[in-house]
Protein backbone atom coordinates (compact mmCIF):
# COMPACT_ATOMS: atom_id res chain seq x y z
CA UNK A 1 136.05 109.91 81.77
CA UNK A 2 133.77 112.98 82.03
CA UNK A 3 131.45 111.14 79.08
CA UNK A 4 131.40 108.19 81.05
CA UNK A 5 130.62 109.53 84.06
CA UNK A 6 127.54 112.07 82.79
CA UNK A 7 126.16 108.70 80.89
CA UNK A 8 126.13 106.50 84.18
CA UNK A 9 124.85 109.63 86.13
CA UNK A 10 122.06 110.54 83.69
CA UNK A 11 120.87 106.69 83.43
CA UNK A 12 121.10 106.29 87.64
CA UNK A 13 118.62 109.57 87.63
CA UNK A 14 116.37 108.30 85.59
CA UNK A 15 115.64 104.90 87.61
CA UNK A 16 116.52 106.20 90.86
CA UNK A 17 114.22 108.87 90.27
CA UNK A 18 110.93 107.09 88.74
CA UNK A 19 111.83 103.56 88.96
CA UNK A 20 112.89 103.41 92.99
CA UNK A 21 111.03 106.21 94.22
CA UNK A 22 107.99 104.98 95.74
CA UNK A 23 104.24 106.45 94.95
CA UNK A 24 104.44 107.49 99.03
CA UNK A 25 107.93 108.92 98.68
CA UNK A 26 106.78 110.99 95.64
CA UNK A 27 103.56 112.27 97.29
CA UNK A 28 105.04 112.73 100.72
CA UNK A 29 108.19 114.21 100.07
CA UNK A 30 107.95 118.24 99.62
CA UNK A 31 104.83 117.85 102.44
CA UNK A 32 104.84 119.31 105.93
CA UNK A 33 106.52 117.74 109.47
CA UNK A 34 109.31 115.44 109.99
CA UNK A 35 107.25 112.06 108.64
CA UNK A 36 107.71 114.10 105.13
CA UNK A 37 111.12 114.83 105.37
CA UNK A 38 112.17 111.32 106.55
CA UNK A 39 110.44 110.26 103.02
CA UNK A 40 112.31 112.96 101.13
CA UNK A 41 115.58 111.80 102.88
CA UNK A 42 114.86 107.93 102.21
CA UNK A 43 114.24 109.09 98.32
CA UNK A 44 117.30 110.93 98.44
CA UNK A 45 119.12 107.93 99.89
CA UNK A 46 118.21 105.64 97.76
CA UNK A 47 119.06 107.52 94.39
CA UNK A 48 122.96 108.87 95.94
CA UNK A 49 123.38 104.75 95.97
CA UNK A 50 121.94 104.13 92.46
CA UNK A 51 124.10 106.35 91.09
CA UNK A 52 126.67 105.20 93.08
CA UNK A 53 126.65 101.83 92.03
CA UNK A 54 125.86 103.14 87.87
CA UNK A 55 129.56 104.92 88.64
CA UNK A 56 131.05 101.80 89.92
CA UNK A 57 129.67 99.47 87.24
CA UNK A 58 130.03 102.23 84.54
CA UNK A 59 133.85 103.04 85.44
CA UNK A 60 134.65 98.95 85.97
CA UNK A 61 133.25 97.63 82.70
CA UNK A 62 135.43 100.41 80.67
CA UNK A 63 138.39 99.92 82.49
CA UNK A 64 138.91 103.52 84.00
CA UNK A 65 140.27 104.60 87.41
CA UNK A 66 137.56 104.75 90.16
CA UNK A 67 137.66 108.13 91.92
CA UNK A 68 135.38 107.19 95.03
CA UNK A 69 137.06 110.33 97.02
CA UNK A 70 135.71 112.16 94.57
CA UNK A 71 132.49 110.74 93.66
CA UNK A 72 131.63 110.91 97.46
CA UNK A 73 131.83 114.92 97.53
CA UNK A 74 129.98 114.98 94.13
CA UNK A 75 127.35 112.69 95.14
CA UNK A 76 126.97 114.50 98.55
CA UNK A 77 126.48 117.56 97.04
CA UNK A 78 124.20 116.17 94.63
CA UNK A 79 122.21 114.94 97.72
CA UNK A 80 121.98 117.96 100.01
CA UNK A 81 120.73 120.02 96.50
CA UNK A 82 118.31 117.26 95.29
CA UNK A 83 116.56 116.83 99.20
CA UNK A 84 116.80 120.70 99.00
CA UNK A 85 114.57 121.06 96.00
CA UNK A 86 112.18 118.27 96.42
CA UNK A 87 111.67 119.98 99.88
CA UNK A 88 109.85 122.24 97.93
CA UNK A 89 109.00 124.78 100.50
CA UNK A 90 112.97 125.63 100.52
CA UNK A 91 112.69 127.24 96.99
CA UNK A 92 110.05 128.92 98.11
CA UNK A 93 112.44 130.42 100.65
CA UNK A 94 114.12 131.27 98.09
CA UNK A 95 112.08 133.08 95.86
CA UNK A 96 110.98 135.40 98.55
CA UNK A 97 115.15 136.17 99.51
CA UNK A 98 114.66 137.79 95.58
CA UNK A 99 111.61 139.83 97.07
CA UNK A 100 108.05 139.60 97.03
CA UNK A 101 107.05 139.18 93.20
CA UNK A 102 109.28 136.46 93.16
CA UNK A 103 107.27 134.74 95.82
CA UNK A 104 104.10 135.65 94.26
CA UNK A 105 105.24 133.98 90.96
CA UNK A 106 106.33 130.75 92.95
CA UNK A 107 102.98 130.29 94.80
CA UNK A 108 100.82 130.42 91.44
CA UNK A 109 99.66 126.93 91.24
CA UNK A 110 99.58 126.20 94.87
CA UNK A 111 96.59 125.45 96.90
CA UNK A 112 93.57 128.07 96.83
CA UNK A 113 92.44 129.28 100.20
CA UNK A 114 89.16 127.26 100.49
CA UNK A 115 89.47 125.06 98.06
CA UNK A 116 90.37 121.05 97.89
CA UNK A 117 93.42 121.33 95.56
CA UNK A 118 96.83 119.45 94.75
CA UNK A 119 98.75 119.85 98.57
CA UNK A 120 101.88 119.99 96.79
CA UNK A 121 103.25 123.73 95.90
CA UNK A 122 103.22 124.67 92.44
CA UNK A 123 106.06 126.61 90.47
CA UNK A 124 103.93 129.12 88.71
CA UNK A 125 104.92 128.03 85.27
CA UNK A 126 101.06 126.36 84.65
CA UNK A 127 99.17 128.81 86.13
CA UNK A 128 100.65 131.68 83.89
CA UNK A 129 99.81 129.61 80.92
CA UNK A 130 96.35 129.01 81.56
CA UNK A 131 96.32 132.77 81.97
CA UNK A 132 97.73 133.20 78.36
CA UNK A 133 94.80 130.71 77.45
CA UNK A 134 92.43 132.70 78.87
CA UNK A 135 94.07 136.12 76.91
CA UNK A 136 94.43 134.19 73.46
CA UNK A 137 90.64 133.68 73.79
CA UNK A 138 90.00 137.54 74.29
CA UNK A 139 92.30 138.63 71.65
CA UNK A 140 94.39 136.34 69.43
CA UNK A 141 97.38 138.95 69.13
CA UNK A 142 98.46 137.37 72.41
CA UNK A 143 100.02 134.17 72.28
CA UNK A 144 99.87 130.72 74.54
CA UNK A 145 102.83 128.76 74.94
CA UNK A 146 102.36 125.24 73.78
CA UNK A 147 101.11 122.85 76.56
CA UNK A 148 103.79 120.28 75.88
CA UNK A 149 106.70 123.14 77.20
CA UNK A 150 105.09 122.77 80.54
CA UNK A 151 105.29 119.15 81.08
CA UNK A 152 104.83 119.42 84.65
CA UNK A 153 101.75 120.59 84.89
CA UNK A 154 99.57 119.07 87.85
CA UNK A 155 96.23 116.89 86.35
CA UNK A 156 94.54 115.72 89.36
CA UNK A 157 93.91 112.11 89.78
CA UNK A 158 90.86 110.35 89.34
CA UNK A 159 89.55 108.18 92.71
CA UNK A 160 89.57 104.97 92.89
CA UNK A 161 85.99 103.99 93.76
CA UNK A 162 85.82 100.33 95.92
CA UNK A 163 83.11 98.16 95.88
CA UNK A 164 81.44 97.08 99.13
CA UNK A 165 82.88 93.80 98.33
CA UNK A 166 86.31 95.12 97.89
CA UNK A 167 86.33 96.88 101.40
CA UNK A 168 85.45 94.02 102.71
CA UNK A 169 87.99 92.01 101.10
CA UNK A 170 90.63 95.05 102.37
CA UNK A 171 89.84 94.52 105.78
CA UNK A 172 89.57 90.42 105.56
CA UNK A 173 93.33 90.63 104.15
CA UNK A 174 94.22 93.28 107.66
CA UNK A 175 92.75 90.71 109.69
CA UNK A 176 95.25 88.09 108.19
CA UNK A 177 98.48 90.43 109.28
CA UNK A 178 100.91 88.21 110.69
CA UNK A 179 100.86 90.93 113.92
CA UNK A 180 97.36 90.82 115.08
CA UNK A 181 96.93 94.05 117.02
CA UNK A 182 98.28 95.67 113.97
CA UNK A 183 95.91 93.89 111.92
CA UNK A 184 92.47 95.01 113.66
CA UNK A 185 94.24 98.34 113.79
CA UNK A 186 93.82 98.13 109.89
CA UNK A 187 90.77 96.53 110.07
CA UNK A 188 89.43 99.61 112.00
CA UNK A 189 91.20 102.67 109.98
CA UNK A 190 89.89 101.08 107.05
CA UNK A 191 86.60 100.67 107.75
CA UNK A 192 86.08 103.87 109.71
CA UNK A 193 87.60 105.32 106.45
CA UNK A 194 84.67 103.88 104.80
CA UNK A 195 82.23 104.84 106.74
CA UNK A 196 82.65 108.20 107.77
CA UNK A 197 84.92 109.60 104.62
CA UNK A 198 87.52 111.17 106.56
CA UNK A 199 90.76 111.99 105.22
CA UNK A 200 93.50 109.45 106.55
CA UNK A 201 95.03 112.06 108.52
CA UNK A 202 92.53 113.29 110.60
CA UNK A 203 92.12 109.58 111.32
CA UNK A 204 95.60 109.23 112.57
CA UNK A 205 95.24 112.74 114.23
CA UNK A 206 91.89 111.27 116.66
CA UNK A 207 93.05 111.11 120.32
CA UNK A 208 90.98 108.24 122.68
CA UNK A 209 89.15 111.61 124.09
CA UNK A 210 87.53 112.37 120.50
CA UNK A 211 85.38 109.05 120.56
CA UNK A 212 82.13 109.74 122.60
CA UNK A 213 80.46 106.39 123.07
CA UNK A 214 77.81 108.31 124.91
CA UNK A 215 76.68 110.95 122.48
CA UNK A 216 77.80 108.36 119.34
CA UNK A 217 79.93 111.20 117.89
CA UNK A 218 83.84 111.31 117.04
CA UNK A 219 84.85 115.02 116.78
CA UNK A 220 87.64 116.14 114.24
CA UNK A 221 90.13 118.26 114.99
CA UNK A 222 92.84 120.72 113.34
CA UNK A 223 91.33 119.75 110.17
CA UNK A 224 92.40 120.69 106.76
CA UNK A 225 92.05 124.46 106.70
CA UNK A 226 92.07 124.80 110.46
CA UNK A 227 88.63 123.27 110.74
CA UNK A 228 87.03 121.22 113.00
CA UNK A 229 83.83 119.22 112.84
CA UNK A 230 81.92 116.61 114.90
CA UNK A 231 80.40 113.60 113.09
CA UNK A 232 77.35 111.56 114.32
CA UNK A 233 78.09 107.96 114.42
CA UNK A 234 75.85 104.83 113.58
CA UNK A 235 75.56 101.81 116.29
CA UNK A 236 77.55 99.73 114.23
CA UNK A 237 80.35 102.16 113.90
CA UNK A 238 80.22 102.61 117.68
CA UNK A 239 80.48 99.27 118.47
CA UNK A 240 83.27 98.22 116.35
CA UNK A 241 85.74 101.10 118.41
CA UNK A 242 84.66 99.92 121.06
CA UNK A 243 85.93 96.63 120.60
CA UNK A 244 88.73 98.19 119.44
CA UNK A 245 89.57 99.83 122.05
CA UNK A 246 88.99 96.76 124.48
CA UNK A 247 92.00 95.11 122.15
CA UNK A 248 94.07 97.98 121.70
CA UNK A 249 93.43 98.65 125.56
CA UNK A 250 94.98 95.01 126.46
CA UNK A 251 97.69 94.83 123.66
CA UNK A 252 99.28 98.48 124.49
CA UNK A 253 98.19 99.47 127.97
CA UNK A 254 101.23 102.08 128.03
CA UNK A 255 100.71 103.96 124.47
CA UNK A 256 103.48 106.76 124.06
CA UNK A 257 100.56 108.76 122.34
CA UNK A 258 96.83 109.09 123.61
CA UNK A 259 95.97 108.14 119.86
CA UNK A 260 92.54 106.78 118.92
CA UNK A 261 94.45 104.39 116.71
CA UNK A 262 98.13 103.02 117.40
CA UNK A 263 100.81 101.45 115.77
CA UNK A 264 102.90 98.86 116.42
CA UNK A 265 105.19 101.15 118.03
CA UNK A 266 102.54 102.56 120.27
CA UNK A 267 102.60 105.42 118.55
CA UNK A 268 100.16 107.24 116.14
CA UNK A 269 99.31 105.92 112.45
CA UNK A 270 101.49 107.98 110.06
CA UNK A 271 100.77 108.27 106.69
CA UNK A 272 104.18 106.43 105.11
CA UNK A 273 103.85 103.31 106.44
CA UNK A 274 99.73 103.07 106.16
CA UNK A 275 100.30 103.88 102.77
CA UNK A 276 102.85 101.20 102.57
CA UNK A 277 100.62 98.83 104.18
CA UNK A 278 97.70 99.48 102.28
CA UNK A 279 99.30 98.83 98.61
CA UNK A 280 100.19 95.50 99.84
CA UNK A 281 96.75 94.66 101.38
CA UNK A 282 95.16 95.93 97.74
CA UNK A 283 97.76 93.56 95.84
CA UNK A 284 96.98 90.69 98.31
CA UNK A 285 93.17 90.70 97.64
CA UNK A 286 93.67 91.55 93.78
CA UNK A 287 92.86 95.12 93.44
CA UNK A 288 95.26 96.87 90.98
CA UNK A 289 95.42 100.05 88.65
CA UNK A 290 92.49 100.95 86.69
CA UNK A 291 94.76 103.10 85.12
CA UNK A 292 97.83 105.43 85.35
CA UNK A 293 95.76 108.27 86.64
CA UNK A 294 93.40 105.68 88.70
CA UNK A 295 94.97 103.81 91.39
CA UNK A 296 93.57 102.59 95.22
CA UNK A 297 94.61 104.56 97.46
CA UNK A 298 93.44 104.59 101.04
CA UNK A 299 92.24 108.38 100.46
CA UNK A 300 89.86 106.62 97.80
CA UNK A 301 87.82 105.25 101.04
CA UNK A 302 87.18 108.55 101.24
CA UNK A 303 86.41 109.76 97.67
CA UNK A 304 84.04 106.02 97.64
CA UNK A 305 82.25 107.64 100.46
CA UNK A 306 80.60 110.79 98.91
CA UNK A 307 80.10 109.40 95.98
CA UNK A 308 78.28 106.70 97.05
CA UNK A 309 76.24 108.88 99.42
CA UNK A 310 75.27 111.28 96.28
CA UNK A 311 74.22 108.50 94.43
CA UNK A 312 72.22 107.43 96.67
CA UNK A 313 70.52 111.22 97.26
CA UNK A 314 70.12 110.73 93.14
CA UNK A 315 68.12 107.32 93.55
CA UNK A 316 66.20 108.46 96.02
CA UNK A 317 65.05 111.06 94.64
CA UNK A 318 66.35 114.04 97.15
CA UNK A 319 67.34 117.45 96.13
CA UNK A 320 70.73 117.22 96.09
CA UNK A 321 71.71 121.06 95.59
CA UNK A 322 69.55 121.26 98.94
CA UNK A 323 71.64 118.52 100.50
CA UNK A 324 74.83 119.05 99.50
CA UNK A 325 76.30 121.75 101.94
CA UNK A 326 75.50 119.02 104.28
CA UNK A 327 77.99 116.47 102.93
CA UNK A 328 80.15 119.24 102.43
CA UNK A 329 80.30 120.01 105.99
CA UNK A 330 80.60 116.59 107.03
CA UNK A 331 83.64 116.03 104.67
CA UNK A 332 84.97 119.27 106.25
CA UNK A 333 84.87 121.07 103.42
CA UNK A 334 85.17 125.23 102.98
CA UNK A 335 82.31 125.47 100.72
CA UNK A 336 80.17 123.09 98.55
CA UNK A 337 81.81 123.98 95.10
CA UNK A 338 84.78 121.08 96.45
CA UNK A 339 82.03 118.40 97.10
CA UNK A 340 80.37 119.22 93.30
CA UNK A 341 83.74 117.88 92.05
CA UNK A 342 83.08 114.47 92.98
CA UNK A 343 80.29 114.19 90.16
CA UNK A 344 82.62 113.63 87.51
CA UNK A 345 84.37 110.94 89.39
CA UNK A 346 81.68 108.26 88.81
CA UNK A 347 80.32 107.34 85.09
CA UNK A 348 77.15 106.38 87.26
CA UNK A 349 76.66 109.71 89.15
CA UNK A 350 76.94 111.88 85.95
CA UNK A 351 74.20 109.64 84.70
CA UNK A 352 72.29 109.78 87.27
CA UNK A 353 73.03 114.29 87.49
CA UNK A 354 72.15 113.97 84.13
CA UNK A 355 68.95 111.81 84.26
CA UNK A 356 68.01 114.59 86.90
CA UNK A 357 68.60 117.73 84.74
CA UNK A 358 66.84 116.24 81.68
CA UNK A 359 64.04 115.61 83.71
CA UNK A 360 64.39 119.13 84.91
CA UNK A 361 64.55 120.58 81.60
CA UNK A 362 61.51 118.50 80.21
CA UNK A 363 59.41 119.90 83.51
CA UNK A 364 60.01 123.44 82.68
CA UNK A 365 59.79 123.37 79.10
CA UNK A 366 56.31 124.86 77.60
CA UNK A 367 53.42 122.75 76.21
C-alpha cells in the first residue's frame, strides 16, 4: 500500500506541478499582495486534486482499500506546507527565526537594490557558487561545486521582441473580444504598453487623475523601487485615452476603483487575468514560442520598446552613451547599467553596437 501510494503521489507531483501549473501561476505565486496569493492558492488547489484523483485511480486499478479519511489529512497537510513554501517570503520568515546569518544566506540571489533583477527571492544556493567561481579563478586550491548540483539556478529570460505588425495584430484580435468594453480595454493597455514601455503594473496602477490631457503627460506612480516619473505623451497617444475614456466613461459610469483602466468587474487590471488574456490573444493571431527561454509576454511590449528606441538612436547616428540615462529614466530605471542590458536582447542592436565600436576603434587608431 505504502509503494502504491508514494508511486501515484510522486507521478501526481510531477504533472500537477509542471504540467497544470500555469506560466502566470508559476511567476505570480511567491509575489507580493493578495492577487499573488490567490495564484499560489489556485496552484495549490489544483495539484491536492491531481493527486487526489492519481490515489483514487492508483488504489482502484490494484484492488486496495481506499483510505479517503486519511488521504484528506495527508493531502491537507501536504497543501498548507506546499502554499507555505511556494509563498516564498514564509521561509524567509523562517530563516531569520534561526537568526540573522540565516537570513543573510536566504536573501543571496534576491533582487539587488537598484538593479532590474529576477522579482522572485532566491535561496542563496547560486549565489554562493558563483562566489566559489570567482575563488577557483584566484586560486585553484578552492573548489566550485558542479553547476548541474544547483539545478535551480535563475537564467533570465530572453524578450520577446513584436513586430509593428504583430502589435497590431494583438490589438485587432482585443477588438474582436466577445465583451466589447473589455476588448478596447485591451486594445488600450496594449498599445499604451507599446508606446510608452511601461511595466504592466504601473499600467494597472494609473488612476483617471494621472492622465493630463492638458499638459499631454501620464505620471507614474509607486514605481518599482519607490519611484515615480512623468512621461510626455504624443497626440496620438493622447487621443486614443481619450476615446477611451469617453467608452469606459459610458460603459462603467460607477467604477469601484478610480482606475485609468478597468475591468470587467469595474475594478483595476490585475496581472493574472491580463496575463491570461494576453496568451490567448497571442495564440489567436499566431504568435507562439521562439523558444523555451523566449516566449510573448505582455512585459515584452515593454522590452520591444527600448529596444526599438536604441536602434533607432544606432541608425541615426546619436550618441547613445549620451542618451541613454534618458531612456533609463523614462523606463524608471535606478541607473543606466539596467537599460545597457537590453543590447544583447536583439541580434540587430549588437550589430548595430558593434558597427558603432568598430567604427570607433578604426577613428582612433594611428595612421
Amino acid at each position: 500500500m505504502l509503494a502504491v501510494s508514494f508511486v501515484a503521489l510522486y507521478a501526481a507531483h510531477q504533472v500537477g506541478d509542471h504540467w497544470f501549473q500555469t506560466p502566470t501561476q508559476a511567476l505570480s505565486k511567491g509575489g507580493p499582495g493578495w492577487a499573488a496569493r490567490a495564484a499560489c492558492a489556485r496552484h495549490v488547489a489544483v495539484l491536492a486534486a491531481v493527486k487526489a484523483a492519481a490515489l483514487w485511480a492508483a488504489f482502484t486499478v490494484t484492488g486496495l482499500p481506499a483510505r479517503p479519511a486519511w488521504w484528506a489529512v495527508g493531502l491537507g497537510v501536504d497543501a498548507v506546507s506546499h502554499y507555505w513554501a511556494d509563498r516564498r517570503s514564509t521561509l524567509r520568515r523562517l530563516a531569520a527565526v534561526f537568526g540573522p546569518g540565516k537570513a543573510a544566506f536566504f536573501d543571496l540571489g534576491s533582487p539587488r537594490a537598484g538593479h532590474d533583477d529576477n522579482p522572485t527571492l532566491g535561496t542563496g544556493a547560486c549565489a554562493v557558487r558563483g562566489f566559489a567561481v570567482h575563488l577557483h579563478t584566484l586560486n585553484p586550491v578552492y573548489q566550485a561545486p558542479p553547476a548541474d548540483l544547483l539545478p535551480r539556478q535563475y537564467t533570465r529570460l530572453m524578450p520577446y521582441l513584436f513586430s509593428d505588425e504583430e502589435v497590431t495584430a494583438l490589438m485587432r484580435a482585443a477588438g474582436r473580444m466577445r465583451h466589447g468594453p473589455a476588448g478596447l480595454t485591451y486594445q488600450t493597455l496594449i498599445g499604451l504598453l507599446a508606446v510608452t514601455g511601461l511595466r504592466p503594473s504601473e499600467a494597472y496602477r494609473l488612476d483617471r487623475g494621472h492622465f493630463d490631457p492638458d499638459d499631454a503627460t501620464l505620471t507614474v506612480v509607486r514605481s518599482k523601487y519607490g519611484k515615480s516619473r512623468q512621461l510626455v505623451l504624443d497626440p496620438s497617444t493622447i487621443t486614443a485615452l481619450l476615446d477611451y475614456g469617453r467608452h469606459r466613461d459610458r460603459h462603467y459610469p460607477h467604477p469601484v476603483e478610480p482606475s485609468l483602466l478597468v475591468s470587467m468587474q469595474r475594478t483595476r487590471l490585475n496581472v493574472i487575468s491580463t496575463e491570461r488574456s494576453f496568451v490567448r490573444l497571442a495564440h489567436a493571431v499566431g504568435i507562439r514560442p521562439r523558444s523555451d527561454r523566449t516566449r510573448p509576454r505582455l512585459k515584452d511590449l515593454r522590452h520591444t520598446f527600448a529596444v526599438n528606441t536604441l536602434i533607432s538612436w544606432y541608425r541615426s547616428g546619436a550618441d547613445v552613451d549620451t542618451r541613454l540615462p534618458a531612456l533609463s529614466t523614462w523606463l524608471g530605471h535606478v541607473d543606466p547599467e539596467a537599460t545597457y542590458w537590453y543590447l544583447q536582447a536583439s541580434p540587430e542592436l549588437l550589430a548595430l553596437a558593434a558597427e558603432r565600436a568598430d567604427r570607433h576603434r578604426a577613428q582612433e587608431a594611428p595612421p
